[in-house]
C-alpha atoms as a PDB file:
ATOM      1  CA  UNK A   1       0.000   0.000   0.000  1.00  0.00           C
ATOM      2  CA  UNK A   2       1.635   3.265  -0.897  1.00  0.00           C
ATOM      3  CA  UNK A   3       1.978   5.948   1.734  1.00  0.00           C
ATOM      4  CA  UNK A   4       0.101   8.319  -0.258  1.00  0.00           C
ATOM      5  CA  UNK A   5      -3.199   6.769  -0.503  1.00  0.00           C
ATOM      6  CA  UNK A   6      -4.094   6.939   2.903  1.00  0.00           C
ATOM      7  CA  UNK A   7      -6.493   9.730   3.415  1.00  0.00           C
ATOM      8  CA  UNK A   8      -6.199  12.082   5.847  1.00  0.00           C
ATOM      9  CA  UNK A   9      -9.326  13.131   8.312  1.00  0.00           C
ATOM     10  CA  UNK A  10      -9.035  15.835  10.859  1.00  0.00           C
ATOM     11  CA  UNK A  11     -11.707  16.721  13.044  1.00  0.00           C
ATOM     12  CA  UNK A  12     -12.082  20.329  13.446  1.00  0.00           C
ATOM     13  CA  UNK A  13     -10.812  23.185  11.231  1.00  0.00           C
ATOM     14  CA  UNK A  14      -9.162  25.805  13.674  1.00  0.00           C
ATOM     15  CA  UNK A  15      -5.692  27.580  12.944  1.00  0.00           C
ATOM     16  CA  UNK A  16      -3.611  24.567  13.904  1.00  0.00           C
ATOM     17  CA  UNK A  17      -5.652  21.883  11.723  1.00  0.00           C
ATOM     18  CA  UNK A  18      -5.565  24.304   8.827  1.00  0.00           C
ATOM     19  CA  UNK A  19      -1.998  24.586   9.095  1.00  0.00           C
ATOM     20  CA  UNK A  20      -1.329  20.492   9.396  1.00  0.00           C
ATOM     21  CA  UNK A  21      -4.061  20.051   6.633  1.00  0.00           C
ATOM     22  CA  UNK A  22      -1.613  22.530   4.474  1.00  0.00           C
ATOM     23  CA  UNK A  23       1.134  20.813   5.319  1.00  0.00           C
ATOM     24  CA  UNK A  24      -0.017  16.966   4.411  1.00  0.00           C
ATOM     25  CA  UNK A  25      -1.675  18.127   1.308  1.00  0.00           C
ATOM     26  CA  UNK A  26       1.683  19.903  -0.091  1.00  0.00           C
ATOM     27  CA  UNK A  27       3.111  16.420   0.803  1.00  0.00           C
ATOM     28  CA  UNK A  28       0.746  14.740  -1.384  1.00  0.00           C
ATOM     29  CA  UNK A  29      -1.806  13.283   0.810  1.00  0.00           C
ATOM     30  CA  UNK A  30      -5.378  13.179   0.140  1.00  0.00           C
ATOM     31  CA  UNK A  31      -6.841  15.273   3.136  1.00  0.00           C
ATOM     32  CA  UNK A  32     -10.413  15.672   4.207  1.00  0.00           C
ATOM     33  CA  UNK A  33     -11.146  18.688   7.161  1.00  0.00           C
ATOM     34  CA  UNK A  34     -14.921  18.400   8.934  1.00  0.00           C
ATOM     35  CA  UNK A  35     -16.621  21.026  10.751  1.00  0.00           C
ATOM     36  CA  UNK A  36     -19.361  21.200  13.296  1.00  0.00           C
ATOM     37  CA  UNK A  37     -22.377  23.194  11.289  1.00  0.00           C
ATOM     38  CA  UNK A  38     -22.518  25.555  14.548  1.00  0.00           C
ATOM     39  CA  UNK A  39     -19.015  26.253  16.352  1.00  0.00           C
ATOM     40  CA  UNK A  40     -18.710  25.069  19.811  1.00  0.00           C
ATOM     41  CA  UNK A  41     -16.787  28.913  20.937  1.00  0.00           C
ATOM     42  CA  UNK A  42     -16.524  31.660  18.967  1.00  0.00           C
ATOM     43  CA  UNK A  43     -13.373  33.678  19.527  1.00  0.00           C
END
């Protein structure tokens, strides 16, 4: 199985997720982000 077919989930897409979500998909991994419909805090 190559390395690059695993898809990527994060949970959540605040500053740090964004930023590890850039970071895999310049690397070349398929990345999905989710998001509550309603945000938990607001900041």
């Amino acid at each position: 199985m190559n390395p690059f077919e695993t898809l990527c989930l994060i949970r959540g897409g605040g500053d740090l997720a964004t930023g590890v979500a850039y970071r895999l998909r310049r690397a070349g991994f398929p990345v999905i982000v989710t998001e509550l419909a309603q945000p938990v805090a607001l900041r």
